[in-house]
Protein backbone atom coordinates (compact mmCIF):
# COMPACT_ATOMS: atom_id res chain seq x y z
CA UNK A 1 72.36 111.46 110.82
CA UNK A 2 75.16 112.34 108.45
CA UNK A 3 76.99 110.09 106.63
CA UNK A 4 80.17 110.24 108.78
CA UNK A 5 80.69 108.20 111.88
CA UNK A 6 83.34 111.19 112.52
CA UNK A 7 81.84 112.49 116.28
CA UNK A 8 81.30 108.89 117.06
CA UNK A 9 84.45 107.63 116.32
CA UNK A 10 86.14 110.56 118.46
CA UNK A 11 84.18 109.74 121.49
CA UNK A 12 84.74 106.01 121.30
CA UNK A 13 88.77 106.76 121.04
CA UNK A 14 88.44 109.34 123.73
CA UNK A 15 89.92 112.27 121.04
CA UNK A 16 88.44 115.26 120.88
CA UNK A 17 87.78 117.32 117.96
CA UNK A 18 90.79 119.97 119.15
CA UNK A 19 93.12 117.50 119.20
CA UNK A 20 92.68 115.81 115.78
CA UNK A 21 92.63 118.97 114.45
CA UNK A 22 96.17 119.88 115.17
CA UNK A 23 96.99 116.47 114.60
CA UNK A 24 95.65 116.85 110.69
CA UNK A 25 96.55 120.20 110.31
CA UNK A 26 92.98 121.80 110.29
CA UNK A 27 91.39 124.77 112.62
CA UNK A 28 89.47 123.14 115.23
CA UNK A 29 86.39 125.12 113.36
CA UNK A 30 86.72 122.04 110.42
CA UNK A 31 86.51 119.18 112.45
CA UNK A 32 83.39 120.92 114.24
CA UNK A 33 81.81 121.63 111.01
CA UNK A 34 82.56 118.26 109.58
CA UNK A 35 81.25 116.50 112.89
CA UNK A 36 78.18 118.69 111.93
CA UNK A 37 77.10 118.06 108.44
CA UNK A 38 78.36 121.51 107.95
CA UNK A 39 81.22 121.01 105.87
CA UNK A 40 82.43 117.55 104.14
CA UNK A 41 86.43 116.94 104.15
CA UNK A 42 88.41 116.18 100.66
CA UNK A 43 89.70 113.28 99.97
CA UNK A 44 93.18 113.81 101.28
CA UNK A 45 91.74 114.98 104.45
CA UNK A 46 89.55 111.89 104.86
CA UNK A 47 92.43 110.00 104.68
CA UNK A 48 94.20 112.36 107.39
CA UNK A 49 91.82 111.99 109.48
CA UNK A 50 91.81 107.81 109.10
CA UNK A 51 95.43 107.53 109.57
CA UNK A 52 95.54 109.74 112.59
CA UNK A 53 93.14 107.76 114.11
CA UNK A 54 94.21 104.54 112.52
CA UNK A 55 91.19 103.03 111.28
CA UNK A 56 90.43 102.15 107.76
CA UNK A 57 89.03 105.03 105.90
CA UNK A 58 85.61 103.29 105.12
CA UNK A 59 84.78 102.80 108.63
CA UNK A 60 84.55 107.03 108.84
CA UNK A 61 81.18 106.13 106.94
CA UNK A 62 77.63 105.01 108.03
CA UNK A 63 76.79 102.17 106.78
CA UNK A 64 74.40 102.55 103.77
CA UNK A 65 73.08 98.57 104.55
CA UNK A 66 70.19 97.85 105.90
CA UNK A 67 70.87 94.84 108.24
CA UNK A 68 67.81 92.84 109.50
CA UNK A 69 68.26 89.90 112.28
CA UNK A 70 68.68 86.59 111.25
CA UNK A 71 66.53 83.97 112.34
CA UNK A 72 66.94 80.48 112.90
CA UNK A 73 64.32 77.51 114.33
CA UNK A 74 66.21 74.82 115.55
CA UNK A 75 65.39 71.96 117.79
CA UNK A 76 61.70 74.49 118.08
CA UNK A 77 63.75 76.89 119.54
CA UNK A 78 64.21 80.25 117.92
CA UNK A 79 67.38 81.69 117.46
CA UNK A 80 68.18 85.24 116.62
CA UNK A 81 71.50 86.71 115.04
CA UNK A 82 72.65 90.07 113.75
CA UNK A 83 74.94 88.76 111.29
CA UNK A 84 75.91 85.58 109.12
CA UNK A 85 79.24 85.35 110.85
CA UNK A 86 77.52 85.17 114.36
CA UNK A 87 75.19 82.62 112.51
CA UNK A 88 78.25 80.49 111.62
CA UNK A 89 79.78 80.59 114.83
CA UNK A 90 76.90 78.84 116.14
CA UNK A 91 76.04 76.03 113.53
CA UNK A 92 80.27 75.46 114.11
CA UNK A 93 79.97 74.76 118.02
């Protein structure tokens, strides 16, 4: 796994890599080596790419986290959450 979300992005906006490639200005050769760990994009392409597909620039990158479950015994039931904001949902119902 690279470190850009790049191919995954594309498939979950339903772009492919042709078309952000003439959207950014870039052969459709770039976006295939970028989506491949070929080739990693400048700066000012990076941010091409972000605003053509109007996300924020970090969200182009894995996540370098590790995130573990959190888990929660309550009333000896055990509760299981992927993240302290789905924790704090459920202590706030």
């Amino acid at each position: 796994m690279g470190i850009l979300r790049l191919k995954e992005i594309l498939k979950e906006k339903g772009i492919t890599g042709k078309d952000l490639a003439k959207k950014v200005g870039v052969t459709q050769a770039t976006i295939s080596n970028i989506n491949n760990d070929v080739h990693f994009p400048t700066s000012d392409l990076l941010l091409k790419i972000a605003e053509t597909l109007n996300i924020d620039v970090k969200d182009l990158f894995h996540s370098t986290k590790e995130t573990k479950p959190i888990h929660l015994i309550m009333d000896n039931k055990l509760h299981t959450f992927n993240d302290f904001e789905e924790l704090k949902i459920f202590v706030n119902k």
